[in-house]
N, C-alpha and C. Protein backbone atom coordinates (compact mmCIF):
# COMPACT_ATOMS: atom_id res chain seq x y z
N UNK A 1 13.59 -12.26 26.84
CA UNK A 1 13.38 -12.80 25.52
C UNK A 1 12.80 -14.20 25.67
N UNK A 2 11.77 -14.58 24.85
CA UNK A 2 11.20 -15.90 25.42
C UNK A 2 11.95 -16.79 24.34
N UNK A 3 11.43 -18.37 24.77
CA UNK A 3 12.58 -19.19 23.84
C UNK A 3 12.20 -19.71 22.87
N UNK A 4 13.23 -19.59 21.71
CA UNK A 4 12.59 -19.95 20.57
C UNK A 4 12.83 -21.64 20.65
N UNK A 5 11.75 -21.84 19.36
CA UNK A 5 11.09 -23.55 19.37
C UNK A 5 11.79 -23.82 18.61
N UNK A 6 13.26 -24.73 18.64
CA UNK A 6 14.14 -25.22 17.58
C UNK A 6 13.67 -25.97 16.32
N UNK A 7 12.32 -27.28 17.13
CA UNK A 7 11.87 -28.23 16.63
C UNK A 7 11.01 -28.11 15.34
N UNK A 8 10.94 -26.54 14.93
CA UNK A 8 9.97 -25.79 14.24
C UNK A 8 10.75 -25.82 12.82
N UNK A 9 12.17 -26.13 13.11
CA UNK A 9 12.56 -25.33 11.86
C UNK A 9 14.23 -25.85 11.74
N UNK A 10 14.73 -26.47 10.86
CA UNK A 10 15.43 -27.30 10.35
C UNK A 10 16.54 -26.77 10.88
N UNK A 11 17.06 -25.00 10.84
CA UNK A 11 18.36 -24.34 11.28
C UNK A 11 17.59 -23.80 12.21
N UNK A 12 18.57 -24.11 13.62
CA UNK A 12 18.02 -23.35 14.50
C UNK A 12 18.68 -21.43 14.51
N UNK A 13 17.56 -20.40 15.05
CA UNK A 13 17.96 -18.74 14.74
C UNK A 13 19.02 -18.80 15.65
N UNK A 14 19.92 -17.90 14.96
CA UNK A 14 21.10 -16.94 15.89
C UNK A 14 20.30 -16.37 17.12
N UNK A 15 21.32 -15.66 18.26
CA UNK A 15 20.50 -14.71 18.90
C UNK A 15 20.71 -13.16 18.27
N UNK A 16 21.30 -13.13 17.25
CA UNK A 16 21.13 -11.63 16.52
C UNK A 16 19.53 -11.92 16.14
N UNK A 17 19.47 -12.92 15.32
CA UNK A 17 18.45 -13.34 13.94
C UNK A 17 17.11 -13.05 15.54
N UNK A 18 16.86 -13.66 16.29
CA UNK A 18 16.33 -13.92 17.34
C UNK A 18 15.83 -12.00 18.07
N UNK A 19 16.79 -11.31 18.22
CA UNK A 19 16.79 -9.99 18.44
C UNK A 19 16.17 -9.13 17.25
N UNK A 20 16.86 -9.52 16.52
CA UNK A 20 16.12 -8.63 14.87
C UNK A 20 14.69 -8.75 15.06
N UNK A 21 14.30 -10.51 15.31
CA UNK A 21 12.86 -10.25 14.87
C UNK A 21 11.99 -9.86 16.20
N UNK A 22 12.03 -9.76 17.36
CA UNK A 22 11.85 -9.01 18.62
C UNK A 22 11.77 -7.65 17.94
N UNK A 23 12.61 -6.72 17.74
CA UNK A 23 13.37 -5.03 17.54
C UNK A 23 12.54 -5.13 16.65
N UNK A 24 12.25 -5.59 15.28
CA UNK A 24 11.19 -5.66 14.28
C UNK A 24 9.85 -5.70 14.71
N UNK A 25 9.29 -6.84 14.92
CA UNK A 25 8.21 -6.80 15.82
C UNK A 25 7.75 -5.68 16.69
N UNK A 26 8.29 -5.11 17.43
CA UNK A 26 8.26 -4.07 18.62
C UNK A 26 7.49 -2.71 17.66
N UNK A 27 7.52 -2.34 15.73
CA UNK A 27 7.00 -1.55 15.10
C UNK A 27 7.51 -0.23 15.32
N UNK A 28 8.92 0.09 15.84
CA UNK A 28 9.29 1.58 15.70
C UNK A 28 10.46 1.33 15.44
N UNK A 29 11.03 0.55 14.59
CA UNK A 29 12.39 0.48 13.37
C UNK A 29 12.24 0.34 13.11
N UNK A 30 13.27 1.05 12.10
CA UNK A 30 13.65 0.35 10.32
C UNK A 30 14.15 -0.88 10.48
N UNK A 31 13.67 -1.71 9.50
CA UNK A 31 14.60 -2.96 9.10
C UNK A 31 16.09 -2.66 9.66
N UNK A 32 16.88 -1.75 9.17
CA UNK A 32 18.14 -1.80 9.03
C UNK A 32 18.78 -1.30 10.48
N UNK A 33 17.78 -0.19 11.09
CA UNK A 33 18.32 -0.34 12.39
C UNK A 33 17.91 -1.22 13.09
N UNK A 34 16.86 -2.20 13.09
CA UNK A 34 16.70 -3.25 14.22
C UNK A 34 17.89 -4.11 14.13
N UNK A 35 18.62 -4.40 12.71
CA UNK A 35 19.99 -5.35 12.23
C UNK A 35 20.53 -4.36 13.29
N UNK A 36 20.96 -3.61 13.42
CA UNK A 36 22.11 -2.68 13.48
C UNK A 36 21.97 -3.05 15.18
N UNK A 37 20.91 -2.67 15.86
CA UNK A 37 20.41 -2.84 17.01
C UNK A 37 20.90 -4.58 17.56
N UNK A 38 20.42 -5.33 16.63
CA UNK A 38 20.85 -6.73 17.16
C UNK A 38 21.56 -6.83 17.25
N UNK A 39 23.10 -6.00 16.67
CA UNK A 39 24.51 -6.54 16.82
C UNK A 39 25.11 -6.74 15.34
N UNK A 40 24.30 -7.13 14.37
CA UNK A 40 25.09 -6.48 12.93
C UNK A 40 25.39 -5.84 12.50
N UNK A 41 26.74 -5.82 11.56
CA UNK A 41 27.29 -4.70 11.45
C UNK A 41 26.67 -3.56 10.74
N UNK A 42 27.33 -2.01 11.11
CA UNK A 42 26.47 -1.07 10.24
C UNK A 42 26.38 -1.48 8.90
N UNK A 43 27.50 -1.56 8.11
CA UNK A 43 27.86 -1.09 7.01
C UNK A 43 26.62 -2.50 6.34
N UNK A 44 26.77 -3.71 6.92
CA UNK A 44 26.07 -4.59 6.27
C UNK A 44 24.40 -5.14 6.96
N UNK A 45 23.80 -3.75 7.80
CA UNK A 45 22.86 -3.92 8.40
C UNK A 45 21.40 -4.24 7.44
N UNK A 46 21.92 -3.58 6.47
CA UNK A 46 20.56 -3.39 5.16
C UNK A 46 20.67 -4.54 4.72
N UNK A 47 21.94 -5.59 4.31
CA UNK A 47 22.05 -6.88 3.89
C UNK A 47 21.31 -8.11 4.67
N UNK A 48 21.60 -8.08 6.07
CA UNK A 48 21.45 -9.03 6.97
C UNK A 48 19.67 -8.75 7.11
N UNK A 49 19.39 -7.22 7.13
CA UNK A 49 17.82 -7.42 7.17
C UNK A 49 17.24 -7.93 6.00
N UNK A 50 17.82 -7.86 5.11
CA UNK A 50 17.07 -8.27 3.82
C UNK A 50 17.21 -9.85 4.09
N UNK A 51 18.35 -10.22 4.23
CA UNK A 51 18.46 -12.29 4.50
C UNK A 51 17.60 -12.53 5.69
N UNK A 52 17.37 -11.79 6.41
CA UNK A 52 16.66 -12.31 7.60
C UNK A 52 14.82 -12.30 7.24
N UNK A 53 14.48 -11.12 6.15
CA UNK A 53 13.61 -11.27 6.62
C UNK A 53 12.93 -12.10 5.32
N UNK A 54 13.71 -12.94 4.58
CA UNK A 54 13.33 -13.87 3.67
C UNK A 54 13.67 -15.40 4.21
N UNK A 55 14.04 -15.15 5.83
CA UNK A 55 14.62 -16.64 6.45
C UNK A 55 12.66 -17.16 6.68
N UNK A 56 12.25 -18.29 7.10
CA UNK A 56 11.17 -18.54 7.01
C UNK A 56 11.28 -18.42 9.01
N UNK A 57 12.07 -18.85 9.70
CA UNK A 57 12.53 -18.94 11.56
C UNK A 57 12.10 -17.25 11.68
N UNK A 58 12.84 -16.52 10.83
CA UNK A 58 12.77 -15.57 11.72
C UNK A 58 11.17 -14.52 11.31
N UNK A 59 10.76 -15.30 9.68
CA UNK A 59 9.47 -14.55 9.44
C UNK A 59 8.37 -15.25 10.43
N UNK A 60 8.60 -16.34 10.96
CA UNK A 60 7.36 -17.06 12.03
C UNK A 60 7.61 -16.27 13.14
N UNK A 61 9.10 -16.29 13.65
CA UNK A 61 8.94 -15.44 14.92
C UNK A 61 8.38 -14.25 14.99
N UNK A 62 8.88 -13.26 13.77
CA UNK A 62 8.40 -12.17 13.57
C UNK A 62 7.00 -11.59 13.82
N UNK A 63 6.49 -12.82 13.11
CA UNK A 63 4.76 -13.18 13.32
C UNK A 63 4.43 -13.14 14.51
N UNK A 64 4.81 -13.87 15.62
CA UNK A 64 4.69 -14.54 17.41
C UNK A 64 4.61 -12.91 18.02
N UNK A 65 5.93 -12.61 18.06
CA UNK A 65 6.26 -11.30 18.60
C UNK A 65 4.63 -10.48 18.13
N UNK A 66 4.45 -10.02 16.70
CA UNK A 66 3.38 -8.84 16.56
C UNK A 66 2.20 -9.53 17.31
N UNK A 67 2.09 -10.48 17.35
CA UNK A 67 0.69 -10.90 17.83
C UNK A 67 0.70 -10.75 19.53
N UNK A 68 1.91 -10.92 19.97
CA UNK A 68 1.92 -10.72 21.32
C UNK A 68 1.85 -9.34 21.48
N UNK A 69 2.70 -8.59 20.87
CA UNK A 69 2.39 -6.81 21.03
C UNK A 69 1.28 -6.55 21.10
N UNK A 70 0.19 -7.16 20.11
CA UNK A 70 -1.20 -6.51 19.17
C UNK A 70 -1.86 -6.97 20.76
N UNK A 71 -1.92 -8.10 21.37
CA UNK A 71 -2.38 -8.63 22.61
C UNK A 71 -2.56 -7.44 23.34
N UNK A 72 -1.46 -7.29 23.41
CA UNK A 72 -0.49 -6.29 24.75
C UNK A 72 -1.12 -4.63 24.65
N UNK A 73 -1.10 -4.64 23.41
CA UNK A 73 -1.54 -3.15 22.92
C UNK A 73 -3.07 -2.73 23.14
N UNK A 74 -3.85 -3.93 23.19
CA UNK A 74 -5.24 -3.75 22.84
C UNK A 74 -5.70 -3.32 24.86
N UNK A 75 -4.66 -3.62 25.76
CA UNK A 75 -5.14 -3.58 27.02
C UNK A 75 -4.21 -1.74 27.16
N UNK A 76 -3.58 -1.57 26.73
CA UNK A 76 -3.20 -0.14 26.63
C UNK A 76 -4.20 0.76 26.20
N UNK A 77 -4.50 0.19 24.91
CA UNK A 77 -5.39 0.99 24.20
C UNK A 77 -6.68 1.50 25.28
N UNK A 78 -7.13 0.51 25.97
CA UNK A 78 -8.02 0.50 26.48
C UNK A 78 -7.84 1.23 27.67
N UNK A 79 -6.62 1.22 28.11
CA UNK A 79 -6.16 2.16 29.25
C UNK A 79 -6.12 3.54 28.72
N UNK A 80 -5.74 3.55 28.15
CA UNK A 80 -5.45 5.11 27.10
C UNK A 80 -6.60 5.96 27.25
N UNK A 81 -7.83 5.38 26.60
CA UNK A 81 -9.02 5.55 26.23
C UNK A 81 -10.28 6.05 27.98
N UNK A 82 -9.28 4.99 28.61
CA UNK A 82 -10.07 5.37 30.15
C UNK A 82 -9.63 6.85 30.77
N UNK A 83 -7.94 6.93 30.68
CA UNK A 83 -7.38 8.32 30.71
C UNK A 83 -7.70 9.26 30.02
N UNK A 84 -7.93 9.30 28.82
CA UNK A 84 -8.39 10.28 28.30
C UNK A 84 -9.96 11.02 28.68
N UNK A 85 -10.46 9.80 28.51
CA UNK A 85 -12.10 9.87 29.31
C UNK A 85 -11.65 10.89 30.84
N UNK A 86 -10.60 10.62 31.86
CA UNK A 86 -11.05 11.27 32.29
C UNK A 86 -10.70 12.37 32.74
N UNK A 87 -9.28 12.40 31.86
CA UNK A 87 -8.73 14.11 31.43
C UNK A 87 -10.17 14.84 30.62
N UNK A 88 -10.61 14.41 29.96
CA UNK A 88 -11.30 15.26 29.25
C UNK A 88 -12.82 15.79 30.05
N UNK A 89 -12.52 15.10 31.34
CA UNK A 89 -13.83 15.32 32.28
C UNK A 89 -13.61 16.18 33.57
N UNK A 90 -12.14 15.60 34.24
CA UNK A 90 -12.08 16.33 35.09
C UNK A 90 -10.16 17.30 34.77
N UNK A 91 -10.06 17.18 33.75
CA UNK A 91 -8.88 17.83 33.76
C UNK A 91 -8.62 19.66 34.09
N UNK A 92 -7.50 20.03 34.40
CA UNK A 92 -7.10 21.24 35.16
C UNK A 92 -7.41 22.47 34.06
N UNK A 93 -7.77 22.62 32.74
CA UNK A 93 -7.72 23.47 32.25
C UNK A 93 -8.80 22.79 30.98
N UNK A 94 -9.49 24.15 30.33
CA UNK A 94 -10.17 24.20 29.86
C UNK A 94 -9.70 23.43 28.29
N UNK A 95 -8.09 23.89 27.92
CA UNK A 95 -7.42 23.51 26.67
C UNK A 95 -7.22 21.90 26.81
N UNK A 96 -6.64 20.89 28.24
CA UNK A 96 -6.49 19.99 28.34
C UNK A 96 -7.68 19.00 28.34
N UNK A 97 -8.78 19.80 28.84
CA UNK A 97 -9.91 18.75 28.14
C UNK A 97 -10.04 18.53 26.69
N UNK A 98 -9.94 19.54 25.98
CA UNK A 98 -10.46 19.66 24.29
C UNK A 98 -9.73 19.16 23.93
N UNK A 99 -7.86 19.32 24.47
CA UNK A 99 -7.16 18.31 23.60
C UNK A 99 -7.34 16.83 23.72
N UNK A 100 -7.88 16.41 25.00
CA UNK A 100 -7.84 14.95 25.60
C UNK A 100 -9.71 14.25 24.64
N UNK A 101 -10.37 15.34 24.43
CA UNK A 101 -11.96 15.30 23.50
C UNK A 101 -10.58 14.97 21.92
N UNK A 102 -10.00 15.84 21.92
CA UNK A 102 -9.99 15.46 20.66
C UNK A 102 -9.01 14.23 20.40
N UNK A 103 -8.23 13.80 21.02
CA UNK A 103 -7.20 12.68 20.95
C UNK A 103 -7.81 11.33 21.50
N UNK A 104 -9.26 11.77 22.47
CA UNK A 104 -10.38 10.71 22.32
C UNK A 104 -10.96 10.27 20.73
N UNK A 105 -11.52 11.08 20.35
CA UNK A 105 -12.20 11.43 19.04
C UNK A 105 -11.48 10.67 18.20
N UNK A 106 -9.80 10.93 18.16
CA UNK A 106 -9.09 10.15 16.79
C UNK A 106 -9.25 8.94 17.16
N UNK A 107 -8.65 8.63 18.16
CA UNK A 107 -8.81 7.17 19.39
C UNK A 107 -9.89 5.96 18.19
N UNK A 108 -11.03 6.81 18.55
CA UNK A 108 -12.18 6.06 18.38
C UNK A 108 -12.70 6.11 16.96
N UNK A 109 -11.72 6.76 15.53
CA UNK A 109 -11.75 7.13 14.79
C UNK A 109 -13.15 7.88 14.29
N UNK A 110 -13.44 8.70 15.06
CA UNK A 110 -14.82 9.64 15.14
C UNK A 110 -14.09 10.73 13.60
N UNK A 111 -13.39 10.82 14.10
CA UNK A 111 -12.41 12.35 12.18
C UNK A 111 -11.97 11.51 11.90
N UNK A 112 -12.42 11.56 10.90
CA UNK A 112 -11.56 11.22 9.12
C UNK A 112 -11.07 12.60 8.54
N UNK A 113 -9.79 12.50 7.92
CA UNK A 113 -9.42 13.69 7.53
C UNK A 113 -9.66 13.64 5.34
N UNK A 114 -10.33 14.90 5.37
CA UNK A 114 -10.75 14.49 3.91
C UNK A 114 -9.91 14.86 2.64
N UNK A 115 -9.43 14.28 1.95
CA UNK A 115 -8.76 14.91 1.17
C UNK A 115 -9.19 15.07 -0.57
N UNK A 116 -9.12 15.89 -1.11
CA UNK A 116 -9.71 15.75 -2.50
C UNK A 116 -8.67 15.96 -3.19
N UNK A 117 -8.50 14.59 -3.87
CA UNK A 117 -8.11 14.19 -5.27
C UNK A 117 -8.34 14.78 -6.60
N UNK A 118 -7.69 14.90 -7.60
CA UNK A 118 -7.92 15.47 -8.47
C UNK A 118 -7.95 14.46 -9.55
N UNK A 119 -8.28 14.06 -10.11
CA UNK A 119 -7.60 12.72 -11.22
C UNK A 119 -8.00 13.74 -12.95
N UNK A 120 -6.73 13.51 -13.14
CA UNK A 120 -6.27 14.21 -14.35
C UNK A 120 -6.16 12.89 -15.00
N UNK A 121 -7.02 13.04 -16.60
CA UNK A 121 -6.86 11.88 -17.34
C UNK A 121 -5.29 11.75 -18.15
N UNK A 122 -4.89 10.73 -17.98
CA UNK A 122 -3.74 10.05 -18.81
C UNK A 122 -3.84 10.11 -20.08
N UNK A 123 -2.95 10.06 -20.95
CA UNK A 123 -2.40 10.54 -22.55
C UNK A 123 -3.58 8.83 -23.09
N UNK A 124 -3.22 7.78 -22.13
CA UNK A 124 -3.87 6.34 -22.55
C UNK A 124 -5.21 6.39 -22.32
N UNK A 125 -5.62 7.40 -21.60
CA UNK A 125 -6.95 7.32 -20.75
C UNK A 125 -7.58 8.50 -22.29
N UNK A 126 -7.23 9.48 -22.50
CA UNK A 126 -7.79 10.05 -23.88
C UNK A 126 -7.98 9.58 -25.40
N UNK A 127 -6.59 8.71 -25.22
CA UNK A 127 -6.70 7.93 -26.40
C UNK A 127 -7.76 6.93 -26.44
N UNK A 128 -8.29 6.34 -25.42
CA UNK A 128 -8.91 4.90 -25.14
C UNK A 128 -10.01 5.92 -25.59
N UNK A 129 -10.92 6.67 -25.30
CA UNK A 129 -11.93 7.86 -25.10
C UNK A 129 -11.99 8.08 -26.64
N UNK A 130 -11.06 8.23 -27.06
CA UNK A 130 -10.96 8.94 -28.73
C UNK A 130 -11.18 7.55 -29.67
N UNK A 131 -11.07 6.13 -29.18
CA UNK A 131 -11.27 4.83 -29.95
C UNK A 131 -12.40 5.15 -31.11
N UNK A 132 -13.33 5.08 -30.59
CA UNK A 132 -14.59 4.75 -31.66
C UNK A 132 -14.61 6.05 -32.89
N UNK A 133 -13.98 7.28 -32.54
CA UNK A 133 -13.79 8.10 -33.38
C UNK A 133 -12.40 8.07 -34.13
N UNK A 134 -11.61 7.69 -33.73
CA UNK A 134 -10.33 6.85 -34.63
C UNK A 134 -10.92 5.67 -35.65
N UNK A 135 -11.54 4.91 -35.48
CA UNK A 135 -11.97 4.21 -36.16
C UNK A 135 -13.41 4.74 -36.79
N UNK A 136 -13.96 5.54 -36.59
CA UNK A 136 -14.89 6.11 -37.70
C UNK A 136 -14.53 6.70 -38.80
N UNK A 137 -12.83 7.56 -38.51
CA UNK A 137 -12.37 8.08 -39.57
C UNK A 137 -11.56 7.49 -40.10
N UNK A 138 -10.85 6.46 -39.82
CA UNK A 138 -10.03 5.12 -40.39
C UNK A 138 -11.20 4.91 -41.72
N UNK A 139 -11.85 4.15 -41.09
CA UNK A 139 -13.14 3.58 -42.07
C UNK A 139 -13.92 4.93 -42.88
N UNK A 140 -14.20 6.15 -42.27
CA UNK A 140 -14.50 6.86 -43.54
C UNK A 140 -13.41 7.37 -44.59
N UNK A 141 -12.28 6.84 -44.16
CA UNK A 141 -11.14 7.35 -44.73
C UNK A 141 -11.01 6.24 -46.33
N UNK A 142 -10.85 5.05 -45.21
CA UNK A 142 -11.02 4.10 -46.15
C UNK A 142 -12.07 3.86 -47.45
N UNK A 143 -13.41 4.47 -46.93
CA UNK A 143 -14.49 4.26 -48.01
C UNK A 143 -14.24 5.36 -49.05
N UNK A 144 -13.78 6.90 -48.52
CA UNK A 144 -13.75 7.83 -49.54
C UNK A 144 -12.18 7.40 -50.50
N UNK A 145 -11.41 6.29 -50.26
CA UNK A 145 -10.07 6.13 -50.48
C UNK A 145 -10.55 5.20 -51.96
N UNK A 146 -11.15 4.30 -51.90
CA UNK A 146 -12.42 3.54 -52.52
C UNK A 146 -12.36 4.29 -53.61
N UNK A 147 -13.32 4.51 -53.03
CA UNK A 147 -14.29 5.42 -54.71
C UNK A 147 -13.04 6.23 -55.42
N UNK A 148 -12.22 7.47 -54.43
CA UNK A 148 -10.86 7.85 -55.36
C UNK A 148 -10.45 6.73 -56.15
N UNK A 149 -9.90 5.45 -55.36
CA UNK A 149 -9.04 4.49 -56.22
C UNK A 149 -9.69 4.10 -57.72
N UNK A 150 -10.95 3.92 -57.35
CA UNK A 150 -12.18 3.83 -58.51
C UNK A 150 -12.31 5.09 -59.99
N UNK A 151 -12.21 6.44 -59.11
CA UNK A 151 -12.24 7.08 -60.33
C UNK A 151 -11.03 7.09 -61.24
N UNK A 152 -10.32 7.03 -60.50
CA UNK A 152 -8.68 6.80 -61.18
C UNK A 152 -8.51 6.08 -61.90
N UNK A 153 -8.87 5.24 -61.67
CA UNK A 153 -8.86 3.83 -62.67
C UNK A 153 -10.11 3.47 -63.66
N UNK A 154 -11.44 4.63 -63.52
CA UNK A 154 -11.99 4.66 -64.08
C UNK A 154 -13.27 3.79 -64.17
N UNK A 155 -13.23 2.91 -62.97
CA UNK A 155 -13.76 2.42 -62.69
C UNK A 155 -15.41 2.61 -61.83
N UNK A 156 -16.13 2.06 -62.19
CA UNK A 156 -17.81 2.10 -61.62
C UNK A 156 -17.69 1.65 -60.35
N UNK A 157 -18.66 2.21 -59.73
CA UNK A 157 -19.50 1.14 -58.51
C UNK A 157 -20.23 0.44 -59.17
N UNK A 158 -20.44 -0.57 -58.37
CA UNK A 158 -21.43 -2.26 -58.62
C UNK A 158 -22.79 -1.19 -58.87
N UNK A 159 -23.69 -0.64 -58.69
CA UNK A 159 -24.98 -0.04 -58.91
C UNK A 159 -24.96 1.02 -59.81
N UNK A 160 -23.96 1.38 -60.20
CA UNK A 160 -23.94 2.27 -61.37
C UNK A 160 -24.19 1.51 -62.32
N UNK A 161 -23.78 -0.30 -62.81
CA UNK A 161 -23.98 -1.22 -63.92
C UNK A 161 -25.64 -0.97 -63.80
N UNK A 162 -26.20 -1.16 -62.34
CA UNK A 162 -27.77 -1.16 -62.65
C UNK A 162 -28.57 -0.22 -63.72
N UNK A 163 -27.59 1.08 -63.44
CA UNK A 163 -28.42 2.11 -63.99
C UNK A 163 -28.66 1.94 -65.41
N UNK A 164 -27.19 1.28 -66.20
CA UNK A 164 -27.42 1.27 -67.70
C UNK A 164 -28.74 0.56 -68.59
């Protein structure tokens, strides 16, 4: 475990707090088992990850650690990529090349896997669509509402005075 920089940060980390963010970092736990893993208790493992990972010590370390992995990973990767190269060239069986072609292939993200979506419009998404015709019949509603209120009351339109 390398050593953490006290001078960084007002409370210096536990070595649980210190382990959490290592076990975190590392990218194959849960929050709650890396707690659990550091030495906190089960029952309050989900608690302590949640305080830890709003501490600002252990979100910097957290940070240190992935960047050293991502380092670390990128010379794997690259190893990976040489093995596969040369399973897929000189390997013992005809199936172990194609699988090592194809686990090259993802490697190098050559397949994309495609998926089709469907998008079904929303009750808001029809209504929004139906606007300008809601309000055409609002307003023709309103104008034929007009002239009713008018005959009722017996009343003219303004251009009917013209006609007299």
């Amino acid at each position: 475990m390398r050593e953490y920089d006290k001078t960084l940060h007002l409370n210096p980390l536990s070595i649980r707090q210190r382990t959490y963010a290592e076990l975190l970092a590392g990218g194959t736990l849960s929050k709650a088992e890396a707690a659990r893993q550091a030495g906190y208790s089960p029952r309050s493992a989900r608690t302590s990850a949640l305080k830890n990972d709003r501490n600002p010590g252990v979100i910097a370390l957290i940070e240190d650690y992935s960047n050293e992995y991502a380092a670390a990973a990128e010379v794997t990767r690259a190893e990976i990529i040489t093995a596969l190269k040369k399973e897929a060239t000189h390997g013992d069986s005809a199936s172990s090349r194609v699988r090592a072609l194809e686990l090259l292939g993802k490697t190098l993200s050559m397949f994309t896997d495609r998926t089709e979506i469907e998008q079904r419009p929303s009750f808001a998404d029809e209504l929004e669509a139906l606007q300008p015709q809601i309000r055409q019949a609002i307003e023709d509603q309103n104008q034929s509402g007009i002239s009713q209120v008018r005959e009722w009351k017996g009343l003219r339109k303004p251009e009917e005075f013209d006609e007299e």
